[in-house]
C-alpha atoms as a PDB file:
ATOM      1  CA  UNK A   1     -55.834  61.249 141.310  1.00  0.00           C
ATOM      2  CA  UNK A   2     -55.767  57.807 139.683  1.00  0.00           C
ATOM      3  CA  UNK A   3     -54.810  56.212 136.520  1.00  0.00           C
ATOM      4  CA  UNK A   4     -58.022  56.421 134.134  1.00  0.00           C
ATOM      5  CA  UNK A   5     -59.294  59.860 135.956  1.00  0.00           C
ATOM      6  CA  UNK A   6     -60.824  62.345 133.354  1.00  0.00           C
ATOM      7  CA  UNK A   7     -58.505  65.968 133.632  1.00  0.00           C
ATOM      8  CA  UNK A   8     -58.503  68.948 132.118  1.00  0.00           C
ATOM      9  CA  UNK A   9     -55.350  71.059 131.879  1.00  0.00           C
ATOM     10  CA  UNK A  10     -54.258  74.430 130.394  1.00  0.00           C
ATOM     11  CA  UNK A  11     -52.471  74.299 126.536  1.00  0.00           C
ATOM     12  CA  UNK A  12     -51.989  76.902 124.481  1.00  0.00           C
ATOM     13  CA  UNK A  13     -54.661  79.234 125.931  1.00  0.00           C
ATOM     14  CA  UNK A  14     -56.859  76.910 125.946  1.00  0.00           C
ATOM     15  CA  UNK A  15     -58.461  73.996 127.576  1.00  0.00           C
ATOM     16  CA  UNK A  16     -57.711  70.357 126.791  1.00  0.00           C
ATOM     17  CA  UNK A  17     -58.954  66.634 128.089  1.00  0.00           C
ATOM     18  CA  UNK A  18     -57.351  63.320 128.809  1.00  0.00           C
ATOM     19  CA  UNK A  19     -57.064  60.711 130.613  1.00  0.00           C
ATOM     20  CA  UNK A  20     -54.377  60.482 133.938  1.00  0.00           C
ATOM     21  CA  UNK A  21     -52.125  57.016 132.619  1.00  0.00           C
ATOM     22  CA  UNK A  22     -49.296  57.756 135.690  1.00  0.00           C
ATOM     23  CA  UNK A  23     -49.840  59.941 138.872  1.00  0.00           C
ATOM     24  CA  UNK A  24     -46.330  60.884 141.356  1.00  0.00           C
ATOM     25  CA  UNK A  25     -45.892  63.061 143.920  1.00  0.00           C
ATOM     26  CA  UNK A  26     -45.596  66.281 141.868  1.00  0.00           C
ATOM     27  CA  UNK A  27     -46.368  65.239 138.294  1.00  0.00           C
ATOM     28  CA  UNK A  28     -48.802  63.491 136.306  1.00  0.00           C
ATOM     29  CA  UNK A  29     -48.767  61.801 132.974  1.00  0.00           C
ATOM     30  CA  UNK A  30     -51.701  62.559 130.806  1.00  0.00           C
ATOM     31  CA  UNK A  31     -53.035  60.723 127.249  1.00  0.00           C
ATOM     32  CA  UNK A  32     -54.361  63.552 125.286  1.00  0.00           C
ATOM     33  CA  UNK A  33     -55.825  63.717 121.395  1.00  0.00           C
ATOM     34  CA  UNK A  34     -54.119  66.833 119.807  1.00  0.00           C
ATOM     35  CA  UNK A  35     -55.176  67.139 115.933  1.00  0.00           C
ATOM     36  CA  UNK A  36     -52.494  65.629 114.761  1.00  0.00           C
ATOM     37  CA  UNK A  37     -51.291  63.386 117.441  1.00  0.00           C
ATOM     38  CA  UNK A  38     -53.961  60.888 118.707  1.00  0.00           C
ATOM     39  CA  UNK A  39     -53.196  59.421 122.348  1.00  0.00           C
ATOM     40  CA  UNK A  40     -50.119  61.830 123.107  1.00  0.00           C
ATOM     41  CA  UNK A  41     -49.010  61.470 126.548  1.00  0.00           C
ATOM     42  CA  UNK A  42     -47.716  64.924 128.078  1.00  0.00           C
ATOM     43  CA  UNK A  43     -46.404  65.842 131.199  1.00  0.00           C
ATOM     44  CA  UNK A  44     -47.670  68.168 134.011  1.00  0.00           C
ATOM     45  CA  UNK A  45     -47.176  69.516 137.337  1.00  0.00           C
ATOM     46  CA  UNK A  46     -50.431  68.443 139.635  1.00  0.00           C
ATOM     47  CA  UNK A  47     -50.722  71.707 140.764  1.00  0.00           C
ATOM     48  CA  UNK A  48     -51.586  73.119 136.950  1.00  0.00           C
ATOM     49  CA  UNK A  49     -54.631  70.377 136.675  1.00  0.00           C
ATOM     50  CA  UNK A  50     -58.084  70.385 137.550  1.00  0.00           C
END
């Protein structure tokens, strides 16, 4: 997993897509358009991405 990958990861029952901006060991920080927050970044365990 490397900065600029495509992801998809689980919120709120649903499916969501971004972009990977930081990648560790156990976490990974994603840039994600919600409706009412363009270019969010969010945090998630590695293990809950595909």
């Amino acid at each position: 997993m490397n900065k600029g990958d495509k992801v998809t990861f689980p919120f709120a029952k649903k499916t969501m897509e971004g972009t990977v901006e930081q990648a560790f060991q156990k976490t990974v920080y994603i840039k994600a358009d919600f409706p009412k927050a363009k270019g969010k970044i969010i945090k998630r365990k590695i293990k809950d991405i595909k």
